[in-house]
C-alpha atoms as a PDB file:
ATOM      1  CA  UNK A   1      13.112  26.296  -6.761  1.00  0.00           C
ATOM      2  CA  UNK A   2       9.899  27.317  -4.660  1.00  0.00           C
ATOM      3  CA  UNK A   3       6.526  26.326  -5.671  1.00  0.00           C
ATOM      4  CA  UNK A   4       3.458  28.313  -5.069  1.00  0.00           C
ATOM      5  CA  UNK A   5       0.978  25.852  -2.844  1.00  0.00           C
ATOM      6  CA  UNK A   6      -2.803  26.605  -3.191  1.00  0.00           C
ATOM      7  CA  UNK A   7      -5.530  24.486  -0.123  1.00  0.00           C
ATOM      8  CA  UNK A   8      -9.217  24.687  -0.505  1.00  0.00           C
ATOM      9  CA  UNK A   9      -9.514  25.217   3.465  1.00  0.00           C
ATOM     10  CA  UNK A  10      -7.066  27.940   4.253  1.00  0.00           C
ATOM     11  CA  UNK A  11      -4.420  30.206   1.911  1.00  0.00           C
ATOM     12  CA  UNK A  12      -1.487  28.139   1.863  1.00  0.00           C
ATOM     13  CA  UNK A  13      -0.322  30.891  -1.262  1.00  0.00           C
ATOM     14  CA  UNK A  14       3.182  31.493   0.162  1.00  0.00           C
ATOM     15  CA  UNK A  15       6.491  30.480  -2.037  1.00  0.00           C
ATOM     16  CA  UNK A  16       8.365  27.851  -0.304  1.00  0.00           C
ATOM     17  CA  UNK A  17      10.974  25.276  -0.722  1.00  0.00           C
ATOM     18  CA  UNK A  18      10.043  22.347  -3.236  1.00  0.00           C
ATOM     19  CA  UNK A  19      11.216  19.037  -2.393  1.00  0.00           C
ATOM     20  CA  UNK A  20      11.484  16.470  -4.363  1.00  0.00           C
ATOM     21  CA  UNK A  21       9.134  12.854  -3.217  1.00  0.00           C
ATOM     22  CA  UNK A  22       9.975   9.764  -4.358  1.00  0.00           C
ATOM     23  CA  UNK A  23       8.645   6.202  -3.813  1.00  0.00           C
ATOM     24  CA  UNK A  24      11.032   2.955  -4.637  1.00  0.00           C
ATOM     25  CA  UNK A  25       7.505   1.172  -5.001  1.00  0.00           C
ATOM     26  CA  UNK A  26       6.309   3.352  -7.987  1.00  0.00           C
ATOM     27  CA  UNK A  27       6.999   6.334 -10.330  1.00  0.00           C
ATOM     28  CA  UNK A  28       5.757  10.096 -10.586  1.00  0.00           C
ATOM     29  CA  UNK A  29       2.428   9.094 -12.071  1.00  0.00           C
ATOM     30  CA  UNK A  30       2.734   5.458 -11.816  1.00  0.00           C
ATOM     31  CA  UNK A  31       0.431   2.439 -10.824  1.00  0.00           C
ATOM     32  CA  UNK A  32       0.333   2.492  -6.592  1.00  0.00           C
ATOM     33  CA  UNK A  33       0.780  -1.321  -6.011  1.00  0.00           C
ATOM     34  CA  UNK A  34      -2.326  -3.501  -4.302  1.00  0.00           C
ATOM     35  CA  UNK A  35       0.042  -3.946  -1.462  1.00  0.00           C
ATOM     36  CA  UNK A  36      -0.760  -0.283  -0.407  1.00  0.00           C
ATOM     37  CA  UNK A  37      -4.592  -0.460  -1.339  1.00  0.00           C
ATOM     38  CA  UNK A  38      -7.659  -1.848   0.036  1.00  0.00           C
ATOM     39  CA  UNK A  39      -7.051  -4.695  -2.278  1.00  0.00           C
ATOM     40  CA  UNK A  40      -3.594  -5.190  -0.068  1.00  0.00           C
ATOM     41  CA  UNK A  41      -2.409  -4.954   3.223  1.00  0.00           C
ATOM     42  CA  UNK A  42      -3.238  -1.257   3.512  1.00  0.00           C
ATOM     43  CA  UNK A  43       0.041   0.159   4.426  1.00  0.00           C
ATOM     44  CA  UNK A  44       1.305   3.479   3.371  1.00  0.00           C
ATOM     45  CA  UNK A  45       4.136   3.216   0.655  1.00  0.00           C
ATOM     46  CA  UNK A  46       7.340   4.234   1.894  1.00  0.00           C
ATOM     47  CA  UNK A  47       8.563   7.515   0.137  1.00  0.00           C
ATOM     48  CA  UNK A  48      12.320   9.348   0.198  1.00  0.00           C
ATOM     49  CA  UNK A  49      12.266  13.358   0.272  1.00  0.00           C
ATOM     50  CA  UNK A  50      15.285  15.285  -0.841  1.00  0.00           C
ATOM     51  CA  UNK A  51      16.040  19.079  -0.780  1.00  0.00           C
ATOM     52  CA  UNK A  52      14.191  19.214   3.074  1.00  0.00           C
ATOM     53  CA  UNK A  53      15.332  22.172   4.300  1.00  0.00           C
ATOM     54  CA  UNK A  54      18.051  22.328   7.671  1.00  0.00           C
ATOM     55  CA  UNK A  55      15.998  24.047  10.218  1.00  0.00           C
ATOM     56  CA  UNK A  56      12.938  21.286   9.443  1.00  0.00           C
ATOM     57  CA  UNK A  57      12.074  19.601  12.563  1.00  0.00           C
ATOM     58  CA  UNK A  58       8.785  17.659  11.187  1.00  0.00           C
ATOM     59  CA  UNK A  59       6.789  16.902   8.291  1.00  0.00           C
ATOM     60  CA  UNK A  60       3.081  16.400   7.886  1.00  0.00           C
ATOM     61  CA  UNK A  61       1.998  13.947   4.625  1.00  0.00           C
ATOM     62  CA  UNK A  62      -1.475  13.833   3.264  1.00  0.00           C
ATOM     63  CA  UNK A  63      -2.860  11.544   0.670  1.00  0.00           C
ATOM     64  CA  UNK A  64      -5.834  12.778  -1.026  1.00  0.00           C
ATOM     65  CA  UNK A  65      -8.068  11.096  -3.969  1.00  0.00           C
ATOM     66  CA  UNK A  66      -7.962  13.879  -6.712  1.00  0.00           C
ATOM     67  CA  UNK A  67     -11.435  12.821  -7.544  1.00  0.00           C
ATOM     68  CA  UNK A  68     -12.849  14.526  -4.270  1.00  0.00           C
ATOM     69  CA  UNK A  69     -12.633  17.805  -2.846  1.00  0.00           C
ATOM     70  CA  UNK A  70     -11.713  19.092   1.081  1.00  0.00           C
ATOM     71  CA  UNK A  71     -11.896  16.560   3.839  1.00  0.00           C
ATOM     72  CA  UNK A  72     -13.435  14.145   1.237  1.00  0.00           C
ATOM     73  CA  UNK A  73     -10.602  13.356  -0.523  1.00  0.00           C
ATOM     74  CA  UNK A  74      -8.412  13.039   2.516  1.00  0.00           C
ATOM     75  CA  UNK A  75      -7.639   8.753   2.841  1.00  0.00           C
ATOM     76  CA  UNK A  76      -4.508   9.794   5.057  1.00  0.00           C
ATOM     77  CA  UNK A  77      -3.164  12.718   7.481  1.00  0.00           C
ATOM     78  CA  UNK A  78       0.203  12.161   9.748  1.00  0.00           C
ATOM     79  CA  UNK A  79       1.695  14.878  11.173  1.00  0.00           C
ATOM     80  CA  UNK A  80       4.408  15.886  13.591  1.00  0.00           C
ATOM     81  CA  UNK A  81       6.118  13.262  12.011  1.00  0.00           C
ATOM     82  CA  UNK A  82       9.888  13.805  13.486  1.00  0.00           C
ATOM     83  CA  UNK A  83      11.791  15.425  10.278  1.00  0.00           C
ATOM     84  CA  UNK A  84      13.727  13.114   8.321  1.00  0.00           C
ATOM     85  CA  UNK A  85      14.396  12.251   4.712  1.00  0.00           C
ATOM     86  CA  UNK A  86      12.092   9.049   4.454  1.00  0.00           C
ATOM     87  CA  UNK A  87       8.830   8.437   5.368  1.00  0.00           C
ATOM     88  CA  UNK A  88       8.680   4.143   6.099  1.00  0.00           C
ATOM     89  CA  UNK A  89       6.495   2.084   4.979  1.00  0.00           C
ATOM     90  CA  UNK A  90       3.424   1.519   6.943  1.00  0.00           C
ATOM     91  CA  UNK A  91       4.830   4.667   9.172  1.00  0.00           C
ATOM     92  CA  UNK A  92       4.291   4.478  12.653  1.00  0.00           C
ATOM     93  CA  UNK A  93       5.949   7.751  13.963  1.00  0.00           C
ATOM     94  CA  UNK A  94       3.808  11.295  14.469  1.00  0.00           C
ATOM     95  CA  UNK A  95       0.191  11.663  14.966  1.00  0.00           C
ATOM     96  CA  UNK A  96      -2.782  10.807  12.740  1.00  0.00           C
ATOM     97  CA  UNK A  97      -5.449  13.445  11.410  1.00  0.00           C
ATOM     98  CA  UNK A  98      -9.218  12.413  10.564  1.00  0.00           C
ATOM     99  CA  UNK A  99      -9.604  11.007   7.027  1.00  0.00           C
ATOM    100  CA  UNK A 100     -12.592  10.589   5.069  1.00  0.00           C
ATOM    101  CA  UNK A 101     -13.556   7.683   6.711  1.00  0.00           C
ATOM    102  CA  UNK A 102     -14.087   9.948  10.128  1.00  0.00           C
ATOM    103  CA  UNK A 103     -11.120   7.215  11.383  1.00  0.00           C
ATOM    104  CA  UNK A 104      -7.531   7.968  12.266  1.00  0.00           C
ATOM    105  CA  UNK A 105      -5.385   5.755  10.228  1.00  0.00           C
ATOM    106  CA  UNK A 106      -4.260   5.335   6.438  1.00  0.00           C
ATOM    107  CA  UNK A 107      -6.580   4.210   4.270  1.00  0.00           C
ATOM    108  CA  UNK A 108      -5.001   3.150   1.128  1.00  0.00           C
ATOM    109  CA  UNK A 109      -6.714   3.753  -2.783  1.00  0.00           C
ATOM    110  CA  UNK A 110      -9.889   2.305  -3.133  1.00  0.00           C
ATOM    111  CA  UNK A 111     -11.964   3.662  -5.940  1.00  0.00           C
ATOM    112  CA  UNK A 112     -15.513   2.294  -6.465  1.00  0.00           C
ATOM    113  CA  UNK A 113     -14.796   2.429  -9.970  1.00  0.00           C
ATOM    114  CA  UNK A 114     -12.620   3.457 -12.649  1.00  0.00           C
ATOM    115  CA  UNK A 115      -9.170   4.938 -12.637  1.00  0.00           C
ATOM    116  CA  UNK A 116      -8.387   8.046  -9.946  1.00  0.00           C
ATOM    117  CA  UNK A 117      -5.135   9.653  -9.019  1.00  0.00           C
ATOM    118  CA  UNK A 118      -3.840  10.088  -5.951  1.00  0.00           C
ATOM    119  CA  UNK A 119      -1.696  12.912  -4.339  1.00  0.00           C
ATOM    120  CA  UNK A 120       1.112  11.793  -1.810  1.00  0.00           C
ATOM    121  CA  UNK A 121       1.569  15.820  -0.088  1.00  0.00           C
ATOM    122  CA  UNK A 122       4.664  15.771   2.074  1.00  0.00           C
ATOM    123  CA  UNK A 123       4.915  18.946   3.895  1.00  0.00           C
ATOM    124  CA  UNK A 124       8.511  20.041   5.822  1.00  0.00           C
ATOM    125  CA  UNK A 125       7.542  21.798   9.040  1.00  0.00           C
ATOM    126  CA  UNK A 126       9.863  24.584  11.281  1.00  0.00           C
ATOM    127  CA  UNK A 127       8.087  23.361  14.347  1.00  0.00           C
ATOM    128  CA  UNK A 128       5.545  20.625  15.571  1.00  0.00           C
ATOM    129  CA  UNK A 129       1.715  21.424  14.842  1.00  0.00           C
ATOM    130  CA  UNK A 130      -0.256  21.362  18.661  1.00  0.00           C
ATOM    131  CA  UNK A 131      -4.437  20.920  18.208  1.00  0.00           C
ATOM    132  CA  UNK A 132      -6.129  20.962  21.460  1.00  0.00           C
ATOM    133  CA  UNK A 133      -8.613  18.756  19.785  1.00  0.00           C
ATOM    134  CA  UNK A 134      -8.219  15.030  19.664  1.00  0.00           C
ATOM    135  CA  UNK A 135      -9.921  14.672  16.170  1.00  0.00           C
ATOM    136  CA  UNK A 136      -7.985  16.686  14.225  1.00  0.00           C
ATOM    137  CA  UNK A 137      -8.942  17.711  10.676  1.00  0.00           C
ATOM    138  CA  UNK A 138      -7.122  18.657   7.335  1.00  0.00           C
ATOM    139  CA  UNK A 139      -8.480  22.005   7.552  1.00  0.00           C
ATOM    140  CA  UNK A 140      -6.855  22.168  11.305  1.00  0.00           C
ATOM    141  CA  UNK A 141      -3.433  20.647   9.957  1.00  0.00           C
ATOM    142  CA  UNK A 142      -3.913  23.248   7.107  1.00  0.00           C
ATOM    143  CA  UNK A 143      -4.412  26.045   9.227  1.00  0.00           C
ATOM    144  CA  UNK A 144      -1.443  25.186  11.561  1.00  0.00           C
ATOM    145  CA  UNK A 145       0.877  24.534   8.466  1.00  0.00           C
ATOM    146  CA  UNK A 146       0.367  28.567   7.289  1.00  0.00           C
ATOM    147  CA  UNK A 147       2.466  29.480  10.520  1.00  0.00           C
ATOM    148  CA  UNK A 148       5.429  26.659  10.354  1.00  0.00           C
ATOM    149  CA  UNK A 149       5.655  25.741   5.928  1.00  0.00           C
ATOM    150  CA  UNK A 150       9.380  25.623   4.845  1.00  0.00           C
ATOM    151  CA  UNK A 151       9.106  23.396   2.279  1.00  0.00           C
ATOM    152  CA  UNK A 152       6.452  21.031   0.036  1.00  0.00           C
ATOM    153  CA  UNK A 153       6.376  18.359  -2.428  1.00  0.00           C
ATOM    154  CA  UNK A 154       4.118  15.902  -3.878  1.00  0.00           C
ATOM    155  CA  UNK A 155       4.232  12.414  -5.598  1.00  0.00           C
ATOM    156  CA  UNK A 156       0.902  11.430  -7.987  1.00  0.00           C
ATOM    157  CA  UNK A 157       0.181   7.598  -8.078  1.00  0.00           C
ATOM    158  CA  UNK A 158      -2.684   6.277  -9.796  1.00  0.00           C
ATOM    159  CA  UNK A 159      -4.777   3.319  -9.331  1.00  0.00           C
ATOM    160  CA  UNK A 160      -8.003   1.171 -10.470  1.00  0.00           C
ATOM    161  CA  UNK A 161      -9.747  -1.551  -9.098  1.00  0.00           C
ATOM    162  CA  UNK A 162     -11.045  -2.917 -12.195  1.00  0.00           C
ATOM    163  CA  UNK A 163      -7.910  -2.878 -13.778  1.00  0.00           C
ATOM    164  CA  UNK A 164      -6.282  -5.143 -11.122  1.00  0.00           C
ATOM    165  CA  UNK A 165      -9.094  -7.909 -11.263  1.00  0.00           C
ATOM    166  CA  UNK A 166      -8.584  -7.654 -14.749  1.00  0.00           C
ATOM    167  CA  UNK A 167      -4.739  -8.597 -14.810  1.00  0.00           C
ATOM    168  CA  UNK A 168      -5.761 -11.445 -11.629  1.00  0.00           C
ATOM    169  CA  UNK A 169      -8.125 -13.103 -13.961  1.00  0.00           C
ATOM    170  CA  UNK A 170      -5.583 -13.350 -16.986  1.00  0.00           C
ATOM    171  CA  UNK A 171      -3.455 -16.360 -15.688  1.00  0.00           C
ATOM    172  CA  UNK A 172      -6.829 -18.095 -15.305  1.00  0.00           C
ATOM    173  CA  UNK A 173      -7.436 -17.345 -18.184  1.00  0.00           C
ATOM    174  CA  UNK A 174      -4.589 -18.413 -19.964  1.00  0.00           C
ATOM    175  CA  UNK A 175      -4.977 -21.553 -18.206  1.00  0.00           C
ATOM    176  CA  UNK A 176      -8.261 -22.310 -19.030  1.00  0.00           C
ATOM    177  CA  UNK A 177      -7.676 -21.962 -22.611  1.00  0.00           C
ATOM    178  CA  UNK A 178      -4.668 -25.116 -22.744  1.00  0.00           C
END
């Protein structure tokens, strides 16, 4: 199946490859666990890809908050990430982009408020991407990506703050009331 993949910094409108992302720590649409928040250790979730293509020799995986746009919404970009069918948790292989934050490293869900979704991109790669930069930017990965896309998949998690306080508290709750 190939899958038509749209960016807001560069045309990324060629058909490629889809894969297929999975995480054993939550479903397509499902509740991210705190572990992999702010609220947690801050650790990426791991995530399995199937249907990479052969000639894939790395992958690039950003995790954007749908509730932003561009480099805004960007809380994580690896890349040149050695291809294989896993990314591990709290991944330590390939090299970091710039994320919101204007920091290189993941930066887990963390919504001031309310509920937002988050985007897991995995991206399989016919070469290695080479900035001669040191801060490099989604826009740059982007750009590189055009050249070198075989493949692309994504995995939506949601999370909200509020919502995990809220299921803390209810023990105490509970408890308080006997």
């Amino acid at each position: 199946m190939e899958k038509v993949i749209y960016s807001k910094c560069s045309s990324l409108d060629m058909k490629k490859v889809a894969l297929n992302i999975y995480s054993e720590k939550f479903g397509q649409g499902g509740l991210i666990p705190a572990k992999y928040t702010c609220d947690g250790k801050n650790i990426n979730p791991p995530l399995e890809i199937e249907n990479l293509p052969p000639q894939t020799k790395s992958l690039v995986v950003v995790l954007e908050d749908k509730t932003w746009e561009g480099n805004e919404a960007v809380k994580w970009l690896a890349y040149n990430i050695p291809a294989k069918s896993w990314i591990d948790e709290d991944e330590r292989k390939g090299e970091l982009g710039i994320n919101r934050h204007n920091q290189q490293c993941y930066s887990g869900p963390c919504p001031e408020k309310g509920l937002h979704h988050y985007l897991f991109k995995v991206y399989a790669m016919d070469d290695y991407l080479y900035f001669s930069q040191p801060h490099v930017s989604r826009c740059d990965v982007e750009d590189g990506i055009r050249y070198h896309l075989l493949g692309y998949g994504e995995l939506e998690g949601i999370y909200d703050r509020e919502a995990k306080l809220e299921l803390m508290r209810l023990p105490l709750d509970q408890e308080a009331d006997n």
